[in-house]
Protein backbone atom coordinates (compact mmCIF):
# COMPACT_ATOMS: atom_id res chain seq x y z
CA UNK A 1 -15.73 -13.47 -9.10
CA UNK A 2 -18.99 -14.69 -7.73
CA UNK A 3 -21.13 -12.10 -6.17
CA UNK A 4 -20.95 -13.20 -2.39
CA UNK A 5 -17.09 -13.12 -2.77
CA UNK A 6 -17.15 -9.55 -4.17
CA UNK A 7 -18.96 -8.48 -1.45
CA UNK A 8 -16.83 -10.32 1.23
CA UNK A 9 -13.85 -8.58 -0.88
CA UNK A 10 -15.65 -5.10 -0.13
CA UNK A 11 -16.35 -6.07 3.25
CA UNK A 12 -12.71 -6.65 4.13
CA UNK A 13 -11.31 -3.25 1.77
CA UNK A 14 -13.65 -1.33 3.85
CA UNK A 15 -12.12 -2.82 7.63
CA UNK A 16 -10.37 -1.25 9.76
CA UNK A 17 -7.18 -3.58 8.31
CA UNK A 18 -7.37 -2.72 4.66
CA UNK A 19 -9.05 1.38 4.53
CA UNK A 20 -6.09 3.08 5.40
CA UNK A 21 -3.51 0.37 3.41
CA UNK A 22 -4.25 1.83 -0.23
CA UNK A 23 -1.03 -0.09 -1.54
CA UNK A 24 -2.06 -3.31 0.11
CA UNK A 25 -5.82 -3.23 -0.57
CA UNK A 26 -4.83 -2.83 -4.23
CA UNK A 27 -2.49 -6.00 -4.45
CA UNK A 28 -5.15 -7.92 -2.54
CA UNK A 29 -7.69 -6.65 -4.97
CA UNK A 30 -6.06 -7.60 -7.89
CA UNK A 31 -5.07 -10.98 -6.52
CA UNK A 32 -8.66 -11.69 -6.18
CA UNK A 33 -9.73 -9.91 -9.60
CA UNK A 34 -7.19 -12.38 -11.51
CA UNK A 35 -7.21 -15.64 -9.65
CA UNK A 36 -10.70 -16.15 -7.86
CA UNK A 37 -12.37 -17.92 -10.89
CA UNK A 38 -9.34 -20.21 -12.02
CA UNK A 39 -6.52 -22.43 -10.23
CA UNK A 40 -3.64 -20.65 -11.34
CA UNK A 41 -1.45 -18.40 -9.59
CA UNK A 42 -0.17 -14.99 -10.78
CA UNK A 43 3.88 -14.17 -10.76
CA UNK A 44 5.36 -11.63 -8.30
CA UNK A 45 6.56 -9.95 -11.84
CA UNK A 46 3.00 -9.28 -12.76
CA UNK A 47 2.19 -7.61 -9.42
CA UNK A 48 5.14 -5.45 -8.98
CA UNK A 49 4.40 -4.39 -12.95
CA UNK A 50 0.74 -4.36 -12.85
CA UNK A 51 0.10 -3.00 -9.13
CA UNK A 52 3.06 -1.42 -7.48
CA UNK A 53 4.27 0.40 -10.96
CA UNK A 54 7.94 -1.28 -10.47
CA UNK A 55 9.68 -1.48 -14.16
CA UNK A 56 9.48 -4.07 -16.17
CA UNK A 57 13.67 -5.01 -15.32
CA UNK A 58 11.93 -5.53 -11.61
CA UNK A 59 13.55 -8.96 -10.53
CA UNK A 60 12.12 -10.33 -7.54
CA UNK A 61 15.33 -12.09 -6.13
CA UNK A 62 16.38 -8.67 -5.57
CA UNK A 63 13.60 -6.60 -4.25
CA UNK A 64 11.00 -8.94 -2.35
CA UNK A 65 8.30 -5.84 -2.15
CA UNK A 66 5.92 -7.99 -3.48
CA UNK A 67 6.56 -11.23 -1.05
CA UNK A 68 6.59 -8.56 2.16
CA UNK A 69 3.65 -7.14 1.14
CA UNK A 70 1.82 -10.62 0.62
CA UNK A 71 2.97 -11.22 3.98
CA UNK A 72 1.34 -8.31 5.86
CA UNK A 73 -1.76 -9.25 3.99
CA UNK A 74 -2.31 -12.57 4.93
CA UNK A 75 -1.73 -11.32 8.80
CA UNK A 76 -4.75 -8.29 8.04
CA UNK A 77 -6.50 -11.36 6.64
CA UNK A 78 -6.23 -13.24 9.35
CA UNK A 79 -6.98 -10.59 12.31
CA UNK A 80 -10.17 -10.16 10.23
CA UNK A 81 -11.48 -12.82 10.40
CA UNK A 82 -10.96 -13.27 13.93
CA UNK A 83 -12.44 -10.39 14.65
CA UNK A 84 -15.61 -11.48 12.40
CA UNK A 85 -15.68 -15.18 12.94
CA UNK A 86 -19.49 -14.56 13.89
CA UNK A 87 -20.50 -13.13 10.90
CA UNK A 88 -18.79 -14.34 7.86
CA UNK A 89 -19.68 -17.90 6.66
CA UNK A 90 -16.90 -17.49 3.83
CA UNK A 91 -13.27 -16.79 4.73
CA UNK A 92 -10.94 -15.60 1.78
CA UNK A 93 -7.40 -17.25 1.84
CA UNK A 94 -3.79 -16.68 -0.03
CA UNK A 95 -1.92 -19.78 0.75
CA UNK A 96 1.58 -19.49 1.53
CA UNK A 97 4.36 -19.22 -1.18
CA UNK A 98 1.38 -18.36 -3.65
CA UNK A 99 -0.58 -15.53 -5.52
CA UNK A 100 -3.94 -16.85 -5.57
CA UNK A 101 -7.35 -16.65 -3.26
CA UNK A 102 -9.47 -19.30 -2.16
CA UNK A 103 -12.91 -18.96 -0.27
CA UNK A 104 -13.28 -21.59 2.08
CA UNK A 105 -16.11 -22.26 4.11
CA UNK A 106 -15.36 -21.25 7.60
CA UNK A 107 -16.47 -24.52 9.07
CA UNK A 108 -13.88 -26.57 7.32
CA UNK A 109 -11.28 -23.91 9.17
CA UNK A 110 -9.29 -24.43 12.56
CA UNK A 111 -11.47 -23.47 15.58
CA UNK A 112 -10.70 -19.94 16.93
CA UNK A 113 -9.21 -19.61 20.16
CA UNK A 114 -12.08 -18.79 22.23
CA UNK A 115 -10.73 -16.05 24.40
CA UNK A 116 -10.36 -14.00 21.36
CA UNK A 117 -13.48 -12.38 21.51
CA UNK A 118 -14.77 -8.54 22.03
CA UNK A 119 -14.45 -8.81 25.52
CA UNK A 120 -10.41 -8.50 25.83
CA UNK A 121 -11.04 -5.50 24.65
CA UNK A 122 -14.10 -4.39 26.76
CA UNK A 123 -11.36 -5.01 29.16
CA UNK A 124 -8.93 -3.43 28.20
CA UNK A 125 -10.75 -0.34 27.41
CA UNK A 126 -13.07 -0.66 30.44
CA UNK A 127 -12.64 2.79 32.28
CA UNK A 128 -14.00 4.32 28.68
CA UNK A 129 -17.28 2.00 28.71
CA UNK A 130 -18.19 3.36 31.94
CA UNK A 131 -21.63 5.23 32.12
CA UNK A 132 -21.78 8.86 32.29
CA UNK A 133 -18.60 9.02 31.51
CA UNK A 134 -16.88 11.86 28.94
CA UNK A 135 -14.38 10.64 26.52
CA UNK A 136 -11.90 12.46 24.33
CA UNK A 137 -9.86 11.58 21.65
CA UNK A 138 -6.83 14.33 21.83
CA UNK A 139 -4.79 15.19 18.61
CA UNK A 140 -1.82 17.22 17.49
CA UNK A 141 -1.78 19.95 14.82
CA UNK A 142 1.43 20.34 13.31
CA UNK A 143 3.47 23.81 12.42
CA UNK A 144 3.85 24.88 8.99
CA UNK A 145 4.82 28.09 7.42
CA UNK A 146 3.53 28.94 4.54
CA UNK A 147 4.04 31.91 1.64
CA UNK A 148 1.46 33.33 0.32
CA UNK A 149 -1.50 30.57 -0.24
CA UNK A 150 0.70 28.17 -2.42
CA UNK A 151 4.28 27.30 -0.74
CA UNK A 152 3.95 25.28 2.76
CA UNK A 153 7.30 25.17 4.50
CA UNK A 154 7.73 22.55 7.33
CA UNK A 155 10.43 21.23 9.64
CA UNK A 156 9.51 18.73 11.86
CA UNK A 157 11.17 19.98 14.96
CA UNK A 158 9.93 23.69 14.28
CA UNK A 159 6.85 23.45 16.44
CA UNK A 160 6.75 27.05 18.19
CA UNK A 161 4.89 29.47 16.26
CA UNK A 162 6.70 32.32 18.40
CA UNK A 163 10.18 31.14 18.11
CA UNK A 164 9.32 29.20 14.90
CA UNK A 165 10.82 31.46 12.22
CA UNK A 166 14.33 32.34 13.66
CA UNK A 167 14.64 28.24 14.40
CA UNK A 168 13.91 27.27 10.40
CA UNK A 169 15.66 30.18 9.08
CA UNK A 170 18.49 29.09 11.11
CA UNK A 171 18.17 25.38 9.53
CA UNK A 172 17.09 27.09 6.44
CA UNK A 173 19.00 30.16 5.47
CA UNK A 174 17.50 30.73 2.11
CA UNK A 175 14.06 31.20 3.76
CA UNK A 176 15.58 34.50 5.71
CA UNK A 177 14.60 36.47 2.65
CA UNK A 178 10.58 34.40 1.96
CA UNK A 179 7.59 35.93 3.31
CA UNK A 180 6.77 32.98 5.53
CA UNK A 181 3.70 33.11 8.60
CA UNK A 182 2.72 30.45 11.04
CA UNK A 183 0.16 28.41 9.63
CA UNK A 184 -1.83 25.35 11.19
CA UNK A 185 -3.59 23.70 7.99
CA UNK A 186 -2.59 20.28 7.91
CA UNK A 187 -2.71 16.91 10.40
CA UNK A 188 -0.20 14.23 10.17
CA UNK A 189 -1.73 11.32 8.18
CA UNK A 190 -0.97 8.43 10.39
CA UNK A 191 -3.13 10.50 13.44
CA UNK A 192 -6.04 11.04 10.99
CA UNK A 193 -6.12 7.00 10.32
CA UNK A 194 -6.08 6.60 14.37
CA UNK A 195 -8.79 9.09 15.10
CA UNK A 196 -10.80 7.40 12.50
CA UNK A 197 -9.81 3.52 13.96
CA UNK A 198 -10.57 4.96 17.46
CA UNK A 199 -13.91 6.45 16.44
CA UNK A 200 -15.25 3.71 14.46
CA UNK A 201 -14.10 1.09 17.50
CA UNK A 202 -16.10 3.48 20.03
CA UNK A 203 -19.11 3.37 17.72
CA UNK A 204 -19.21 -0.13 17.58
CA UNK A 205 -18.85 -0.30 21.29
CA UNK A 206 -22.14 2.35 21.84
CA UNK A 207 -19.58 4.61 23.52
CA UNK A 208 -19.71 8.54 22.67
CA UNK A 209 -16.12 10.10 21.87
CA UNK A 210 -15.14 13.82 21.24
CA UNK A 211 -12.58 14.73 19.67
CA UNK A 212 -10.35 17.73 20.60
CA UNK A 213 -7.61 19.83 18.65
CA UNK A 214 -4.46 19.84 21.97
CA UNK A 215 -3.53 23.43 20.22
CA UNK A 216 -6.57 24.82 21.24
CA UNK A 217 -8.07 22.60 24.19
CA UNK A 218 -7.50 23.68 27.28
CA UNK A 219 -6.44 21.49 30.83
CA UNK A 220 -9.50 22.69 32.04
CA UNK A 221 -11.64 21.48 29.29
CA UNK A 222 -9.92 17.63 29.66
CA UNK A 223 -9.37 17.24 33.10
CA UNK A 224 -12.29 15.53 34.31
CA UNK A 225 -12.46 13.29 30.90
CA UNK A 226 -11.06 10.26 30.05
CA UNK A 227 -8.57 10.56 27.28
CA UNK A 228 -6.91 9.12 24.46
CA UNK A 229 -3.91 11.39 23.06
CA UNK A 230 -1.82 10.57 19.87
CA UNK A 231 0.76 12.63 18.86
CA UNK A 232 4.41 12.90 19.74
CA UNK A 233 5.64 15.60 22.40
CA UNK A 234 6.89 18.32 19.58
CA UNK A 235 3.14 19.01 18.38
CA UNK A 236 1.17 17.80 21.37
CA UNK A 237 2.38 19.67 24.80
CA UNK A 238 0.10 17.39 27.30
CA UNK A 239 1.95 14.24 26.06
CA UNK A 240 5.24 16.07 27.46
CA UNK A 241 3.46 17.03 30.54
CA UNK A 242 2.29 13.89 31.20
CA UNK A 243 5.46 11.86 30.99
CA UNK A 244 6.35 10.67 34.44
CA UNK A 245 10.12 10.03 33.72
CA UNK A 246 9.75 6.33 34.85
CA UNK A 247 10.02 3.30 32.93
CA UNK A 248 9.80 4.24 28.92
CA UNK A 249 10.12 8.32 27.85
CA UNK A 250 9.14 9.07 24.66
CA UNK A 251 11.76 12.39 23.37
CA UNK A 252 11.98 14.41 19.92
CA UNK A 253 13.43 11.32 18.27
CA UNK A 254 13.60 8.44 19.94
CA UNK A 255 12.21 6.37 23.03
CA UNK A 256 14.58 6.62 26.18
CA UNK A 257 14.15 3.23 28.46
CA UNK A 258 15.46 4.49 31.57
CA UNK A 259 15.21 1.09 33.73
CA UNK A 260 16.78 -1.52 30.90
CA UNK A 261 15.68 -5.20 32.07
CA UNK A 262 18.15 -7.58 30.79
CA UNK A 263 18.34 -7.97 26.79
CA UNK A 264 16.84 -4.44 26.45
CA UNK A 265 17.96 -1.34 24.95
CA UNK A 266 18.59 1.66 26.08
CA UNK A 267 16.90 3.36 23.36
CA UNK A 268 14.68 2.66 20.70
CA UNK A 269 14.63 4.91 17.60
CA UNK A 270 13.86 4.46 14.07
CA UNK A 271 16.07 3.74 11.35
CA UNK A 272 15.04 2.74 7.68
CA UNK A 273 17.28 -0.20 5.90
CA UNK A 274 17.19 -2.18 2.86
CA UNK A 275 16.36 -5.12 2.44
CA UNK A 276 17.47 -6.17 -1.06
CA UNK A 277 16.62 -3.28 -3.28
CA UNK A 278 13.44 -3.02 -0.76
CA UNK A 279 13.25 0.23 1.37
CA UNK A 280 12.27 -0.94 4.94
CA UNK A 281 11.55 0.91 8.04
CA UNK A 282 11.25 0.37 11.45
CA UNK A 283 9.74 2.80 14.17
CA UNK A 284 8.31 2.44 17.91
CA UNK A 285 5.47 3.30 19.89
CA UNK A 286 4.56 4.09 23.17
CA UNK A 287 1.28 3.36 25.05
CA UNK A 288 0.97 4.55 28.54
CA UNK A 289 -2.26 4.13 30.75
CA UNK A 290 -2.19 6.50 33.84
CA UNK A 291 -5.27 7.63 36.53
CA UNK A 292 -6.62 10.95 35.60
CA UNK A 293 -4.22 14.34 37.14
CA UNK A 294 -7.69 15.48 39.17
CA UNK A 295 -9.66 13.69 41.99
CA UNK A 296 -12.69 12.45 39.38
CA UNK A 297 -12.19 8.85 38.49
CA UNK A 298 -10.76 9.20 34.32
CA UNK A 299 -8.25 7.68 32.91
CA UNK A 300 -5.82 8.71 30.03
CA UNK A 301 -4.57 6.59 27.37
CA UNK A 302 -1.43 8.09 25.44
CA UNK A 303 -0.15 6.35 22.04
CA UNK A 304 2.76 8.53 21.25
CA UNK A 305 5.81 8.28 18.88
CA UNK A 306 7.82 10.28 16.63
CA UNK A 307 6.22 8.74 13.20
CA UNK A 308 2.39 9.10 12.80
CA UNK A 309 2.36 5.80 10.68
CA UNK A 310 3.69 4.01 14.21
CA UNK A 311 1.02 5.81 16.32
CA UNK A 312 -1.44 3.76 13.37
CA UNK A 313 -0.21 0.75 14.05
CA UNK A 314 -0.41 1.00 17.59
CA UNK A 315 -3.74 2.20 17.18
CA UNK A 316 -4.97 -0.52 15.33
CA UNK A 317 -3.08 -3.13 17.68
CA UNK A 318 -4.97 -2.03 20.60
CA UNK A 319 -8.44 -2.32 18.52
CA UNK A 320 -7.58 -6.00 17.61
CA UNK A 321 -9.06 -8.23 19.51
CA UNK A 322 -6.02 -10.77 18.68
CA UNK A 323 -3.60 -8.73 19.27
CA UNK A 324 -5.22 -7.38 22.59
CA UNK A 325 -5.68 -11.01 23.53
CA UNK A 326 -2.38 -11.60 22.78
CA UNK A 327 -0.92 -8.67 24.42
CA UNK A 328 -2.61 -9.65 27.95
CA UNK A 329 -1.80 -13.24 27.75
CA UNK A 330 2.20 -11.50 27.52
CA UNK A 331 0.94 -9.11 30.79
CA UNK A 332 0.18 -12.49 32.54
CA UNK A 333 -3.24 -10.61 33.03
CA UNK A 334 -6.52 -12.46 33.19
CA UNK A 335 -9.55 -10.98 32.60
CA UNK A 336 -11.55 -13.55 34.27
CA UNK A 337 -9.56 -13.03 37.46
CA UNK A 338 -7.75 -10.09 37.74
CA UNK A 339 -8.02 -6.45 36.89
CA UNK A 340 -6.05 -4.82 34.37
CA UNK A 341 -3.15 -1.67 36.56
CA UNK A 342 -3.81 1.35 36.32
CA UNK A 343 -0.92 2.30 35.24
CA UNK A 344 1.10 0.59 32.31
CA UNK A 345 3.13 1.04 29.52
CA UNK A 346 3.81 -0.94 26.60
CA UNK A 347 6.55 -0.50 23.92
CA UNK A 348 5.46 -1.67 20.34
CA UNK A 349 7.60 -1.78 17.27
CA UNK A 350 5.87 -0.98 13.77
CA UNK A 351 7.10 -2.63 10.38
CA UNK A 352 6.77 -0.81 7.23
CA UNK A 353 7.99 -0.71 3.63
CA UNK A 354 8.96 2.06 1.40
CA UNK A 355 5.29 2.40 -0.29
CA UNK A 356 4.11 5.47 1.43
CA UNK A 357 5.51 4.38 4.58
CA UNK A 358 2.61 1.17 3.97
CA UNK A 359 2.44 -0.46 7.63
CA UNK A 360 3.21 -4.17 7.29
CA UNK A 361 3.34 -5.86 10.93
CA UNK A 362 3.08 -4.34 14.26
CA UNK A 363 4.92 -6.44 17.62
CA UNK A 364 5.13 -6.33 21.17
CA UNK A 365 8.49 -5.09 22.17
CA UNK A 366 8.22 -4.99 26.09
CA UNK A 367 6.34 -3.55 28.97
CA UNK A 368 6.19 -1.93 32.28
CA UNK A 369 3.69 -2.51 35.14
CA UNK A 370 2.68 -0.06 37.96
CA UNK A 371 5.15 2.47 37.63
């Protein structure tokens, strides 16, 4: 591979698209590794052998891992580039129904839709660009118990470290006998990818952002901040408080709609499924924007659901400037001309395959305006 295209390779593996996709970084990688210098294409038998570890019996008429996965990569590749259509003078391409890259030079590509730019999303996250203003990025801390410093314990609707132990022994009776004790050591993975989208898209925006533990922060602390909370209302007890009971309510597992519009469910909660011999699931998030609980002008931003890989991919929807675009165009909101409610909520469903849960495609399920 030629130099510039290794670095453009780096450039996108290091994105906010491909660093917390190990499984899909790798199949792009090797893609590149095996197929930039030549025409030929590489079989989906090579890269469910070679990259994904499947056996060598893998037939890919049965388990299309390998064609899914190709398909969430050409969409990262493509909100990429959007988002750096300024800066790279070399876009890397898979062509459809094939394993191979090109690099083509971006002037030979389709103009880019020019309201796809950073400002849909200094519009959509306006109240946070605001001068002198605080902003804090609010995550759970799951409960775990543990015995001694080598056996963690964990049940995902055991959250009260007071009532903790009689509710898993009670799930669990072979624990009654185990030395177990409360223990708060670990974060769900899917918030740690969001903290680290949300602090990396504040940094590129020149806009300061704390970040705050809800175990240990206090109402007082937040109130006169603006905030963004992930989490799910068994680990983080503001996202409960907050809930207004109007439109969409996010509960221990699943997300109540409790105004259907026509062709709507009544609930949304995940489910896995095959597809073929693939593992599939589906899971839903909630975003709600509300005004601040105290008379000082903030704002709070919750992405909430009951899988911390959908709470990613909502994350990383709202940092697209594609998908943001997108989203407002579905609001009927115009940025030149109106301003974005004050209070919204919008309902997102998150694709992913059995590969550690790997996110594959995130989509706008519906919305509610001014609650």
């Amino acid at each position: 591979m030629k130099p510039q295209h290794q670095d453009l390779l780096n450039r996108i593996l290091a994105s906010q698209y491909f660093s917390n996709t190990v499984t899909l970084g790798r199949i792009l990688a090797y893609v590149c590794e095996h197929t930039a210098d030549t025409e030929n294409s590489i079989k989906e038998h090579e890269i469910a052998t070679k990259v994904l570890r499947r056996d060598q019996s893998f037939d890919p008429k049965l388990d299309p891992v390998v064609r899914v996965s190709m398909k969430g990569i050409r969409e990262r590749l493509e909100k990429y580039f959007v988002d750096a259509e300024q800066r790279e003078p070399v876009r890397l391409v898979i062509p459809k129904g094939q394993y191979h890259v090109e690099f083509i030079e971006n002037e030979s590509l389709p103009a880019v839709d020019p309201k796809t730019d950073i400002q849909v999303l200094k519009y959509f996250w306006g109240p946070y660009l605001e001068p002198n203003q605080t902003n804090l990025l609010i995550h759970s801390e799951p409960l775990f118990y543990r015995e001694g410093w080598e056996t963690y314990v964990r049940n995902v609707y055991v959250n009260d470290p007071g009532q903790g132990h009689c509710q898993l022994t009670k799930k669990l009776p072979e624990l009654k006998t185990r030395g177990l004790v409360p223990s708060f050591h670990y974060l769900d993975v899917g918030e740690v990818n969001s903290m680290f989208l949300f602090m990396q898209f504040f940094h590129e925006l020149n806009t300061p952002v704390g970040v705050r533990n809800a175990r240990i922060t206090s109402w007082h602390e937040m109130r006169n901040s603006n905030l963004v909370m992930v989490g799910c209302t068994r680990t983080n007890t503001f996202i409960d408080m907050l809930q207004e009971k109007a439109g969409f309510n996010l509960t221990e597992d699943e997300i109540q709609n409790l105004s259907p519009c026509p062709g709507e469910a009544q609930s949304y909660k995940g489910k896995r499924y095959a597809d073929s011999r693939l593992q599939r699931f589906r899971e839903y998030a909630l975003v709600t924007r509300r005004p601040g609980t105290t008379q000082s002008k903030s704002t709070i931003t919750t992405i909430s659901a009951n899988h911390g890989r959908a709470i990613e991919g909502a994350a990383g929807y709202l940092t697209s400037e594609k998908e943001v675009s997108n989203l407002l165009s579905t609001l009927n909101v115009d940025p030149g001309v109106s301003a974005l409610p004050e209070r919204f909520q919008i309902l997102l469903g998150v694709e992913m395959i059995d590969i550690d849960d790997e996110i594959l495609h995130v989509e706008y399920i519906s919305h509610r305006m001014s609650m």
